[in-house]
C-alpha atoms as a PDB file:
ATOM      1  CA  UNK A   1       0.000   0.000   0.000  1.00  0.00           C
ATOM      2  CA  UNK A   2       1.485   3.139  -1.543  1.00  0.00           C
ATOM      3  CA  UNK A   3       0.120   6.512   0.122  1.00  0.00           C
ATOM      4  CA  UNK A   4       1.306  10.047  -1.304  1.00  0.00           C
ATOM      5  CA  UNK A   5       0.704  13.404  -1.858  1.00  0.00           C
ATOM      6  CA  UNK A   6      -1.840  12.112  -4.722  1.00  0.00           C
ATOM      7  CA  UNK A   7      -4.058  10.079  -2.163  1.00  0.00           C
ATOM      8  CA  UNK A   8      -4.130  12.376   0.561  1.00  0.00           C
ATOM      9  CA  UNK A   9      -5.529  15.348  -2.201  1.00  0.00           C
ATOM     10  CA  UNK A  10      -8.023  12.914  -3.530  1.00  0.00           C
ATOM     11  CA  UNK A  11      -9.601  12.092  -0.367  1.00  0.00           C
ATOM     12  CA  UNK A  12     -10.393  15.564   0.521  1.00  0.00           C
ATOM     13  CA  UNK A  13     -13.194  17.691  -0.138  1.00  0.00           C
ATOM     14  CA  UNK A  14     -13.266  19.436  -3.617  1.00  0.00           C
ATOM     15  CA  UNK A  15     -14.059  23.282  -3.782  1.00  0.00           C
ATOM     16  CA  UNK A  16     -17.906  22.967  -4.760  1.00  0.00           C
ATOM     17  CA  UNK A  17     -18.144  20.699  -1.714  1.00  0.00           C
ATOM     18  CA  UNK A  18     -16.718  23.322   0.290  1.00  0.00           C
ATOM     19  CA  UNK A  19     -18.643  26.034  -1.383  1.00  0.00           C
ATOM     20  CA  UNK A  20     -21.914  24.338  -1.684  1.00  0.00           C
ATOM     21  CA  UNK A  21     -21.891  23.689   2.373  1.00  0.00           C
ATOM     22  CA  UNK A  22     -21.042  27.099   3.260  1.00  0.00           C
ATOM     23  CA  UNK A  23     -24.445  28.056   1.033  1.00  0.00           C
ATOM     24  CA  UNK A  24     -26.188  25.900   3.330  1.00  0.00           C
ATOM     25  CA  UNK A  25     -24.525  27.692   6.150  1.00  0.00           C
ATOM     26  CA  UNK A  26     -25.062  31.251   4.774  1.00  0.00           C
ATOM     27  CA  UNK A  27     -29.060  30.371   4.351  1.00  0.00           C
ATOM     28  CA  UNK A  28     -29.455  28.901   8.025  1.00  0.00           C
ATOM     29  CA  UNK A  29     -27.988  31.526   9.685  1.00  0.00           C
ATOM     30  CA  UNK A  30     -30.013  34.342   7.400  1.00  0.00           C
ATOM     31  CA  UNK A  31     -33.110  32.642   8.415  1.00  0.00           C
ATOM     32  CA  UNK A  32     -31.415  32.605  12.298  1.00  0.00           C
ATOM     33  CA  UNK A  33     -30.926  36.707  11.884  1.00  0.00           C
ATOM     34  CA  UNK A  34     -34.377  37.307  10.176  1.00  0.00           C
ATOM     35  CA  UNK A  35     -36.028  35.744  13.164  1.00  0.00           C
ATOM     36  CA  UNK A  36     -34.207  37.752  15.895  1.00  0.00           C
ATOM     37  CA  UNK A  37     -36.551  41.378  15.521  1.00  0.00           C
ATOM     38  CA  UNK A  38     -39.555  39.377  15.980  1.00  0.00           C
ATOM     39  CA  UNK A  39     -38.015  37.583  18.736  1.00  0.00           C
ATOM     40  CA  UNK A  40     -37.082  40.812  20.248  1.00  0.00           C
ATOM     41  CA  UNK A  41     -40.455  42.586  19.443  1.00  0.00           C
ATOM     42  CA  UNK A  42     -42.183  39.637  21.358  1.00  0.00           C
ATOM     43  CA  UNK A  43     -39.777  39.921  24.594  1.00  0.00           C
ATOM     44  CA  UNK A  44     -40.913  43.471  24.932  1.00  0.00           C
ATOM     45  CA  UNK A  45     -44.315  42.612  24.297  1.00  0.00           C
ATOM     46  CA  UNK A  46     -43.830  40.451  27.301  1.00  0.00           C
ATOM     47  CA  UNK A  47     -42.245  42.662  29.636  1.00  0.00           C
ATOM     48  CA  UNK A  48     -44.688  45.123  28.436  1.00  0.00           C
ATOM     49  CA  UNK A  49     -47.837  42.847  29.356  1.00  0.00           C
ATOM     50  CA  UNK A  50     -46.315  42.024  32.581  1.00  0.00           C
ATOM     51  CA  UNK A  51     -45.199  45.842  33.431  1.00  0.00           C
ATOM     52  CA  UNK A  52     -49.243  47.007  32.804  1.00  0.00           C
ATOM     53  CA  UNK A  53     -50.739  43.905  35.522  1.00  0.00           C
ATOM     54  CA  UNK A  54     -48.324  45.449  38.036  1.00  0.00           C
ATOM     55  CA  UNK A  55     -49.574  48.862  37.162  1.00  0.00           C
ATOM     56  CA  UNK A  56     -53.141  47.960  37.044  1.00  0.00           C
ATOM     57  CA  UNK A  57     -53.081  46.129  40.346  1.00  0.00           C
ATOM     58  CA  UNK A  58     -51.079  49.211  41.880  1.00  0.00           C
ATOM     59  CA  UNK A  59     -53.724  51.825  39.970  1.00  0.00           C
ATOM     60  CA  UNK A  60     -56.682  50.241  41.533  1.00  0.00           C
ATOM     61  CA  UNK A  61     -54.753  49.937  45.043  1.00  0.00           C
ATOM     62  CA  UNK A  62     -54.367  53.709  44.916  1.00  0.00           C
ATOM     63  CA  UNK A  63     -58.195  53.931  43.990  1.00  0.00           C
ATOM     64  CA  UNK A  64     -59.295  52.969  47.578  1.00  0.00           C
ATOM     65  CA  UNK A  65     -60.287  55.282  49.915  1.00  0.00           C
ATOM     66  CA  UNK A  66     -60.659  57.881  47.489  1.00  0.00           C
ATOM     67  CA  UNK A  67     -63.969  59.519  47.385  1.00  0.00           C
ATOM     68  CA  UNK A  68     -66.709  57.522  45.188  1.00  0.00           C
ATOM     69  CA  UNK A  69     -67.408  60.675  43.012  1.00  0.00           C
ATOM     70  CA  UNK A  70     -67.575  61.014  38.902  1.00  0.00           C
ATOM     71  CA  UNK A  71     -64.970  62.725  37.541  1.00  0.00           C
ATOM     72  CA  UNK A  72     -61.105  61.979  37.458  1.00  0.00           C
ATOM     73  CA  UNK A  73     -59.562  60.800  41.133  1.00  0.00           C
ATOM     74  CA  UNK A  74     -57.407  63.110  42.857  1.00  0.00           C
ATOM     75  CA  UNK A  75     -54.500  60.448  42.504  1.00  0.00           C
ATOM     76  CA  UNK A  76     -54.385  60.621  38.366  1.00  0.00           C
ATOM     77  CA  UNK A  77     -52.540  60.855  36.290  1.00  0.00           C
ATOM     78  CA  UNK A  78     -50.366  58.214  37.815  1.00  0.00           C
ATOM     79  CA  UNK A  79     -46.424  57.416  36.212  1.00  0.00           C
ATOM     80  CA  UNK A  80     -44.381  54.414  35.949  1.00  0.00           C
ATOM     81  CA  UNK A  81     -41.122  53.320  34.603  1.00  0.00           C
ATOM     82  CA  UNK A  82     -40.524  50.345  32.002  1.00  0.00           C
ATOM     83  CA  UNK A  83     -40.747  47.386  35.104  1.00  0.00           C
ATOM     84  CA  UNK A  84     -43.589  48.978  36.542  1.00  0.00           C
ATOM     85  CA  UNK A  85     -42.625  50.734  39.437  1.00  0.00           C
ATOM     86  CA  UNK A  86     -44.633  53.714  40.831  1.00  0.00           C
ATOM     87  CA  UNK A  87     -42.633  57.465  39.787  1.00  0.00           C
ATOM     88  CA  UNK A  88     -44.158  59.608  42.635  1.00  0.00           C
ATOM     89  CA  UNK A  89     -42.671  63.095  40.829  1.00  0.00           C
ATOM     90  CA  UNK A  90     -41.540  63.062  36.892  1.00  0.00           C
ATOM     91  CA  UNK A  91     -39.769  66.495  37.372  1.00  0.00           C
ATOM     92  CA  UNK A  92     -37.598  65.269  39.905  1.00  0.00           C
ATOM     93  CA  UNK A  93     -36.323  61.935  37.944  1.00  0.00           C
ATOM     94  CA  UNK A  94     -32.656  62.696  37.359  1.00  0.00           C
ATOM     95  CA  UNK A  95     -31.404  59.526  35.223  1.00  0.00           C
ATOM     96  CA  UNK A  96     -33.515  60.301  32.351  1.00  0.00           C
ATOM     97  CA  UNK A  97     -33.326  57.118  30.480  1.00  0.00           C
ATOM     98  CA  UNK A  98     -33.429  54.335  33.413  1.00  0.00           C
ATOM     99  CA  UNK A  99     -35.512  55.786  35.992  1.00  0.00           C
ATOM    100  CA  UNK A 100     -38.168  58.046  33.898  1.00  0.00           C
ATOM    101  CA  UNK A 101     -41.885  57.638  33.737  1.00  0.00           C
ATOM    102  CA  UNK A 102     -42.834  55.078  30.807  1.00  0.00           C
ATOM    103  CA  UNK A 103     -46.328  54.281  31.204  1.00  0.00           C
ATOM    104  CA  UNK A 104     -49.055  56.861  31.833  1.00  0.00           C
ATOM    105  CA  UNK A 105     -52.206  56.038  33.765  1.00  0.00           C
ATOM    106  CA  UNK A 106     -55.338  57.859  33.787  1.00  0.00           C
ATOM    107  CA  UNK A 107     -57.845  57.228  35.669  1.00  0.00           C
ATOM    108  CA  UNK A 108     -62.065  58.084  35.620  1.00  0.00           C
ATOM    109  CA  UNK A 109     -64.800  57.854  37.663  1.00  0.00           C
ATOM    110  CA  UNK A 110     -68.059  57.960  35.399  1.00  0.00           C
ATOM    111  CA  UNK A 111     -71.817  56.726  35.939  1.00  0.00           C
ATOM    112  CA  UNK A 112     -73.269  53.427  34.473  1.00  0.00           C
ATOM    113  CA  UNK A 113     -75.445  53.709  31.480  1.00  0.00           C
ATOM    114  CA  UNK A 114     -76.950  52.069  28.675  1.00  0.00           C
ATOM    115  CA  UNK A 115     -78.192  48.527  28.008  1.00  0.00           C
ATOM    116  CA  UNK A 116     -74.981  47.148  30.199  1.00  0.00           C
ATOM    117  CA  UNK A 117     -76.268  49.629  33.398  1.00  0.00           C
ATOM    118  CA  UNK A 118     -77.443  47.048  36.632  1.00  0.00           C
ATOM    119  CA  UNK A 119     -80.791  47.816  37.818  1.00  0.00           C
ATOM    120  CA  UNK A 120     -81.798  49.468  41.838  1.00  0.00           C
ATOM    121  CA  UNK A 121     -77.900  50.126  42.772  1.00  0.00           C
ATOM    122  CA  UNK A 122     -77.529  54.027  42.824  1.00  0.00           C
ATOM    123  CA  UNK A 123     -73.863  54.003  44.502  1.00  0.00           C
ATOM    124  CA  UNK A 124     -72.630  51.697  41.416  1.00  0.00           C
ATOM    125  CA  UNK A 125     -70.122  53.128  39.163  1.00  0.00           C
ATOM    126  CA  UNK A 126     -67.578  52.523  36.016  1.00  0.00           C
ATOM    127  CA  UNK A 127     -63.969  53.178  36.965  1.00  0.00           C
ATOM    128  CA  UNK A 128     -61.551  53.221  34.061  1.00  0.00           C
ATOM    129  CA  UNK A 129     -58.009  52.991  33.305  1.00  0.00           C
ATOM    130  CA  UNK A 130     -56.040  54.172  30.158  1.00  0.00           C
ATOM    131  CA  UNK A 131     -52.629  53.317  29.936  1.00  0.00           C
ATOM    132  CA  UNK A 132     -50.368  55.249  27.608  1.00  0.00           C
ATOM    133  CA  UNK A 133     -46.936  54.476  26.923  1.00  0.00           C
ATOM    134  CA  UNK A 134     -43.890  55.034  25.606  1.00  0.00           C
ATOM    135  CA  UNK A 135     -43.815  58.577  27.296  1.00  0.00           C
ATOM    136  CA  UNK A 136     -42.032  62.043  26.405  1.00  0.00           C
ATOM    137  CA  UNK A 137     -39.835  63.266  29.286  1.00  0.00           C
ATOM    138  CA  UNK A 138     -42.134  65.597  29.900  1.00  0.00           C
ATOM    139  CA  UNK A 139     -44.800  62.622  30.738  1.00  0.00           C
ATOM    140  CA  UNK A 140     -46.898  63.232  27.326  1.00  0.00           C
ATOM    141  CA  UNK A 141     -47.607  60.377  25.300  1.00  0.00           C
ATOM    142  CA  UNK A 142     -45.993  59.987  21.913  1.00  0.00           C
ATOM    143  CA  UNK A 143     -49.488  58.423  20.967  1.00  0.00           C
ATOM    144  CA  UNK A 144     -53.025  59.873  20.748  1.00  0.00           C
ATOM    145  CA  UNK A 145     -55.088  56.597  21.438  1.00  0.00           C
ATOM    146  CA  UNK A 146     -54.016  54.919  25.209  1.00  0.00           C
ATOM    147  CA  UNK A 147     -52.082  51.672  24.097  1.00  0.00           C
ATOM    148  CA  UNK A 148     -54.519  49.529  26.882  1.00  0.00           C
ATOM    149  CA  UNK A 149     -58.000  50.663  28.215  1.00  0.00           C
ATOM    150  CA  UNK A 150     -60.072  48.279  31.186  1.00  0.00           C
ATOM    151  CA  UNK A 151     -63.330  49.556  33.122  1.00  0.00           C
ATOM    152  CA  UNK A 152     -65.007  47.555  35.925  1.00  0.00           C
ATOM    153  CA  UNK A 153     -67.580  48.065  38.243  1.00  0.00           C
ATOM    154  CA  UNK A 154     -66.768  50.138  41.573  1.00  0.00           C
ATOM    155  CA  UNK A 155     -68.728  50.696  44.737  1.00  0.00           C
ATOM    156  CA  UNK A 156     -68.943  51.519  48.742  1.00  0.00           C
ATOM    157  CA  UNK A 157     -68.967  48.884  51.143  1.00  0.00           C
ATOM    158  CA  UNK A 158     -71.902  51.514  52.693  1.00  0.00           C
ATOM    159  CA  UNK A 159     -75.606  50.370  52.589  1.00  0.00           C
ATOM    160  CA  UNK A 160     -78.538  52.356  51.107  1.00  0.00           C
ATOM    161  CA  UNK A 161     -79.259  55.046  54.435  1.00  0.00           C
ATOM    162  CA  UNK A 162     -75.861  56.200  55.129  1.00  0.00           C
ATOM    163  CA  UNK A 163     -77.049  59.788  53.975  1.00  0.00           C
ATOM    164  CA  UNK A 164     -79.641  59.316  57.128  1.00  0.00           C
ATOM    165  CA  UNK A 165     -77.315  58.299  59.560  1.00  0.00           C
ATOM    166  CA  UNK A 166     -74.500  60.766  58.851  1.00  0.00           C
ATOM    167  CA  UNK A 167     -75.896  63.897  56.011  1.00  0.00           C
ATOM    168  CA  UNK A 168     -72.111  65.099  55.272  1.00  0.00           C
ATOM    169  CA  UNK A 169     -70.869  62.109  54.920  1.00  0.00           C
ATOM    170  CA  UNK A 170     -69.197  61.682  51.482  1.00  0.00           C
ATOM    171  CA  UNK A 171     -68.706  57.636  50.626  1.00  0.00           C
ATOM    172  CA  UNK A 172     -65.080  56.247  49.351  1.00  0.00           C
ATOM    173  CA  UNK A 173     -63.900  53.674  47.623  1.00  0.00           C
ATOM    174  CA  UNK A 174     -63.638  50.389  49.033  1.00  0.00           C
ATOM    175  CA  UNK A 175     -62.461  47.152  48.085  1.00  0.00           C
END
């Protein structure tokens, strides 16, 4: 058994082996890199999603005790950053890009009516939330329409004669 330099050349790969396998190569990892902004696109979609329950469940926290009155709650418009933390004051943020309002929240107060309105319950009422996001630094959204909108059903835990046993008083919000 005779090996050269002529067998060892001839049991290698030949160029359009080499070249057709880096094609294959080239095409996977395209279809790799095309899939990465929608992978992205969906992790932020995710954070976002999980950001607004926190804010929702802190909104509606903040609602009780607050006076059970139509209009919009002394306590909106309420701020948050990108995890969902509560921003008491957007002027005083410092780090504008890690620590400044992200989401918006407004909130309302407004009767029950139409087909949808429960019948005999006068204390009843519609809260709702907007949520607005991403956020200007000065706490305007970049957006006309609010990005997520909920409204449930609110009421007193106060029965139908509180206004005879106390005139003045003024019912709030409980939960």
């Amino acid at each position: 058994m005779k090996t050269g330099i002529s067998d060892t050349f001839q049991s290698g790969f030949s160029l359009v082996e080499v070249t057709f396998s880096m094609a294959i190569a080239a095409v996977a990892l395209l279809a790799i890199i095309g899939m990465l902004p929608q992978a992205l696109e969906m992790s932020q979609d995710s954070a976002d999603r999980s950001a607004i329950g926190t804010i929702m469940e802190d909104a509606h926290d903040r609602l009780e005790g607050q006076p059970l009155e139509v209009g919009i709650p002394s306590v909106s418009p309420l701020f948050y950053d990108q995890w969902g933390r509560y921003v008491e004051d957007i002027e005083q943020v410092e780090n504008s890009l890690m620590d400044r309002a992200f989401f918006r929240l407004e909130l309302k107060i407004s009767d029950i009516k139409g087909a949808n309105a429960p019948q005999n319950i006068s204390d009843l009422k519609a809260a709702e939330m907007k949520i607005f996001w991403p956020l200007r630094d000065d706490g305007s959204s970049m957006g006309v329409e609010p990005k997520v909108g909920i409204s449930y059903y609110i009421n007193t835990l106060t029965g139908p004669d509180w206004q005879l046993i106390e005139p003045g008083f003024k019912p709030k919000i409980e939960f």
